[in-house]
N, C-alpha and C. Protein backbone atom coordinates (compact mmCIF):
# COMPACT_ATOMS: atom_id res chain seq x y z
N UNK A 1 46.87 133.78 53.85
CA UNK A 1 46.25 134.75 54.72
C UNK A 1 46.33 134.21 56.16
N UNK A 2 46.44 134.81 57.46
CA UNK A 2 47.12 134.52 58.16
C UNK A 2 45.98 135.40 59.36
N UNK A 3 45.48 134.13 60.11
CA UNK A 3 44.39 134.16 60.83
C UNK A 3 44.88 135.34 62.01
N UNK A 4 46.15 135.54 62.55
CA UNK A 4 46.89 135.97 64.24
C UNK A 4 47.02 137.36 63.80
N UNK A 5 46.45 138.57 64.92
CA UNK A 5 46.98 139.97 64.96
C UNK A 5 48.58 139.81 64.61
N UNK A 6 48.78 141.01 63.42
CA UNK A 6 50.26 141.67 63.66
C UNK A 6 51.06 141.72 64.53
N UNK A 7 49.86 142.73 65.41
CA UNK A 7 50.64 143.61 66.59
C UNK A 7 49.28 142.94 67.86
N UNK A 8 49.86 141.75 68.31
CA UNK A 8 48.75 141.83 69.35
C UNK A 8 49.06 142.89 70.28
N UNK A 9 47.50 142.76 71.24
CA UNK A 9 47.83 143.63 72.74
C UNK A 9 48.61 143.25 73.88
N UNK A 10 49.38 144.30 74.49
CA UNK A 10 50.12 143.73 74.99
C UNK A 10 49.19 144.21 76.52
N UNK A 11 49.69 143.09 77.52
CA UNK A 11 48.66 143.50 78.64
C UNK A 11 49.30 143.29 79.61
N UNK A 12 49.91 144.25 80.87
CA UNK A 12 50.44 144.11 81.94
C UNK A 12 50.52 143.14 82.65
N UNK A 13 51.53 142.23 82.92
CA UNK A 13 51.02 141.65 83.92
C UNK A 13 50.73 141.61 85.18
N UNK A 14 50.12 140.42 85.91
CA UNK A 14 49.49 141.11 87.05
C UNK A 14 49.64 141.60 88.14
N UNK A 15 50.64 141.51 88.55
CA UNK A 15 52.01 141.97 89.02
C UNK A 15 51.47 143.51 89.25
N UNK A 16 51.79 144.18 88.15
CA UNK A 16 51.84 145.36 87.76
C UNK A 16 50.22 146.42 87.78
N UNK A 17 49.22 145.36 88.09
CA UNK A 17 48.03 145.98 87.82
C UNK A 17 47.13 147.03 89.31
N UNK A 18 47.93 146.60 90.39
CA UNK A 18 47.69 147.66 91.40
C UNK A 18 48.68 148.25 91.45
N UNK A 19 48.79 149.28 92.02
CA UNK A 19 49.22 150.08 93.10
C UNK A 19 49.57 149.43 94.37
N UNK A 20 50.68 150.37 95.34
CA UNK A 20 50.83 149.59 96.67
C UNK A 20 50.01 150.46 97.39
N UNK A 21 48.99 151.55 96.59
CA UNK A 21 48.23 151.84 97.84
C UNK A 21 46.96 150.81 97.79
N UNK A 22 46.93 150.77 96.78
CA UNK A 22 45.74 149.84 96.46
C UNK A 22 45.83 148.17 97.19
N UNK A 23 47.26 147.58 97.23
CA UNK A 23 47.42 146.91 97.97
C UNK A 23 47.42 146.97 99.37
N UNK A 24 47.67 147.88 100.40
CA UNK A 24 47.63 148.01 101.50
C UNK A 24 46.04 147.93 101.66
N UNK A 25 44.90 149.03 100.65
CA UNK A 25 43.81 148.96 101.49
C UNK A 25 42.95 147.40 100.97
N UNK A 26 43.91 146.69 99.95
CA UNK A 26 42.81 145.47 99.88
C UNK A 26 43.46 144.55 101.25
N UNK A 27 44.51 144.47 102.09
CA UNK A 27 44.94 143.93 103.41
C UNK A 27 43.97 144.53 104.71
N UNK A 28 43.97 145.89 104.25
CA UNK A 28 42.78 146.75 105.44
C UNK A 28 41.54 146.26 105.26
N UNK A 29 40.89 146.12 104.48
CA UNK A 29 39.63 145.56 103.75
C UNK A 29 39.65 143.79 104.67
N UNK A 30 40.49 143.19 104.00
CA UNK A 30 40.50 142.07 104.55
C UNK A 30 40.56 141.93 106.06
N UNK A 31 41.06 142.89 107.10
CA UNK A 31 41.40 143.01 108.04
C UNK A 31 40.08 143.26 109.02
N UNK A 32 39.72 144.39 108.18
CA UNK A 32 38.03 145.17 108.74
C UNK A 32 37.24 143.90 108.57
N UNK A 33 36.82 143.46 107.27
CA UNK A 33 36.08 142.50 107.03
C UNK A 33 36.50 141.09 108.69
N UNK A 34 37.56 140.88 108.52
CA UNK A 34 37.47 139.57 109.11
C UNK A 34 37.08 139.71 111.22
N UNK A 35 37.48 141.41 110.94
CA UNK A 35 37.16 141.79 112.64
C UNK A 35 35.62 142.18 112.59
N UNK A 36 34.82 142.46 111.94
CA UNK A 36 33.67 142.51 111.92
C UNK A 36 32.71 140.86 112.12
N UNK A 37 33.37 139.85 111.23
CA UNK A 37 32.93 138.62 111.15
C UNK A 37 33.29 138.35 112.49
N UNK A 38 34.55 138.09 113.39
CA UNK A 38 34.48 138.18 114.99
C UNK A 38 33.67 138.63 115.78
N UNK A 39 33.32 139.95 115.64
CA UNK A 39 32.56 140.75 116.49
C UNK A 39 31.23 140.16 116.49
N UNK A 40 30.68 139.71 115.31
CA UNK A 40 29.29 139.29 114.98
C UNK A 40 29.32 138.15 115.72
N UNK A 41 30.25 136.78 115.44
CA UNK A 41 30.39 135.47 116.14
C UNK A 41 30.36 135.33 117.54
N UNK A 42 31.03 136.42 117.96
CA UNK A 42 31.19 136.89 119.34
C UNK A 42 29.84 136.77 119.92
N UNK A 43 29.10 137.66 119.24
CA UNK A 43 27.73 138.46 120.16
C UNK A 43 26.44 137.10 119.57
N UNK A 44 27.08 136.50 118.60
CA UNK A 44 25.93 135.57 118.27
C UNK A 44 25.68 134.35 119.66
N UNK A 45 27.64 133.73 119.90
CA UNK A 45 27.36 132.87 120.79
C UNK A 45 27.43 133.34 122.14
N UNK A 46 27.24 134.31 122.48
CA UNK A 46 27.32 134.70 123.55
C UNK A 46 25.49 135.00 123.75
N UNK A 47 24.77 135.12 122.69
CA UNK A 47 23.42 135.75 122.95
C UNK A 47 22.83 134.33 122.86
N UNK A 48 23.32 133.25 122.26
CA UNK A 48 22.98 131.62 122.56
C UNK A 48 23.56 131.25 123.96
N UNK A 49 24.46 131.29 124.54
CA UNK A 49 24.46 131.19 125.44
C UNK A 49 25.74 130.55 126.11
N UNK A 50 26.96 130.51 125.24
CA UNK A 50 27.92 130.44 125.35
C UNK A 50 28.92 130.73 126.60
N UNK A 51 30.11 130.11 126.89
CA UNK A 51 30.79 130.94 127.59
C UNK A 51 31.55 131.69 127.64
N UNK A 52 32.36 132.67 127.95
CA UNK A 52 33.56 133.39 127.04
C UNK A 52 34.81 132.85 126.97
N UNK A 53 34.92 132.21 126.98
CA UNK A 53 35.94 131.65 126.60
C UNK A 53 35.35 130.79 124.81
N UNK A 54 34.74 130.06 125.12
CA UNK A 54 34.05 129.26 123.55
C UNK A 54 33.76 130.91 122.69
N UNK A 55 33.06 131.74 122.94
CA UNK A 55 32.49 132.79 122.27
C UNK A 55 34.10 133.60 121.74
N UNK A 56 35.12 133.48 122.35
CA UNK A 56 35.93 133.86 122.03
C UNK A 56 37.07 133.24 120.70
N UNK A 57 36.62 132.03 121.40
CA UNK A 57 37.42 130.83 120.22
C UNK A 57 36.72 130.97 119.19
N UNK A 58 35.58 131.32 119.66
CA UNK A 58 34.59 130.84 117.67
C UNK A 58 34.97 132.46 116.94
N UNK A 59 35.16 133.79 117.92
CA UNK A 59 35.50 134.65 117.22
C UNK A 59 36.64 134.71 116.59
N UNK A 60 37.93 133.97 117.43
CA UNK A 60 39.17 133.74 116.63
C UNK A 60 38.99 133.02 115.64
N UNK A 61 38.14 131.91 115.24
CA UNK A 61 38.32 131.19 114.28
C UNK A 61 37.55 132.06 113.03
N UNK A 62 36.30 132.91 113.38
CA UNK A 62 35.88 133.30 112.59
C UNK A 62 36.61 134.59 111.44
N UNK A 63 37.25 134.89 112.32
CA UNK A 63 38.41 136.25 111.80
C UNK A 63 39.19 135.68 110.59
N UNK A 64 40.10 134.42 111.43
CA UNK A 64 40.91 133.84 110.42
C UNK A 64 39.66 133.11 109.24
N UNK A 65 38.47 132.85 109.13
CA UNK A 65 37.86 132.39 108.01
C UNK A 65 37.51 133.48 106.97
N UNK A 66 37.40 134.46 107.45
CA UNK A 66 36.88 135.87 107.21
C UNK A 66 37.90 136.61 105.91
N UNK A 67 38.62 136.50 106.98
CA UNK A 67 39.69 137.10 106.39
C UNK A 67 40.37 136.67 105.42
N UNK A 68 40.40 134.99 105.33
CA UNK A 68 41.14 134.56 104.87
C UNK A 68 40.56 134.53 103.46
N UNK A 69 38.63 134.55 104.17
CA UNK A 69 38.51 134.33 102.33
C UNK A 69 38.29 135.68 101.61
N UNK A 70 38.15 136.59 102.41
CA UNK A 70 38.01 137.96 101.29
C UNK A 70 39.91 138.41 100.63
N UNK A 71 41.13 137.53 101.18
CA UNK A 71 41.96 138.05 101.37
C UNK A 71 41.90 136.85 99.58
N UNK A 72 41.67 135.71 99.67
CA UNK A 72 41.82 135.10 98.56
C UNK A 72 40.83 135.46 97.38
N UNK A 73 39.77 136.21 97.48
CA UNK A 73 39.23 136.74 96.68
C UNK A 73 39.87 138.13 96.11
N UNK A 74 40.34 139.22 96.94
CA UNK A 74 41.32 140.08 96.55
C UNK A 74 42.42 139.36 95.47
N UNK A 75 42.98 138.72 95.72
CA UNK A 75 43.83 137.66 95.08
C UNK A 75 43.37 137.58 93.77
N UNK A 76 42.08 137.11 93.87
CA UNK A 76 41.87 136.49 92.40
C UNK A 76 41.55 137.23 91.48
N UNK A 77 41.14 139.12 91.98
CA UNK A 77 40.65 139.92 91.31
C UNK A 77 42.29 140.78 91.36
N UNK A 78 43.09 140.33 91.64
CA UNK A 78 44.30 140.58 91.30
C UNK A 78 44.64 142.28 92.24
N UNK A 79 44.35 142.24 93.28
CA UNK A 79 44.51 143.47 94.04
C UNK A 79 45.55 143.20 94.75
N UNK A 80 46.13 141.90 95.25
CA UNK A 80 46.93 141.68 95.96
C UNK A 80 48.28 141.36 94.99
């Protein structure tokens, strides 16, 4: 007697499990998300007391953190 399904399931791989519309809006998503995290960084060090130039750098850096991690979470939920 023979413990293994017949016919296992066969399951797309992941590749195959979005759509490219679905891919474009998890890049938009990531995009919105990481310009929102700027905008916020922006107005945080600037309301501490920053100068614009620093308030600007911390918003560039914050975008690319932003982004980068909702873009690797898309990833892992396989949207990308």
């Amino acid at each position: 007697m023979s413990l293994t399904t017949p016919n296992p399931p066969t399951t797309p791989p992941p590749a195959t499990l979005a759509s490219q519309a679905v891919k474009v809006m998890a890049i938009l998503i990531a995009i919105l998300s990481g310009t929102l995290g700027a905008l916020l960084a922006f107005m945080i060090t600037r309301h501490l007391g920053a100068t614009p130039l620093v308030a600007i750098g911390s918003a560039g850096a914050s975008f690319l953190g932003v982004s980068g991690t909702v873009k690797y979470i898309e990833e892992k939920f396989h949207l990308l």
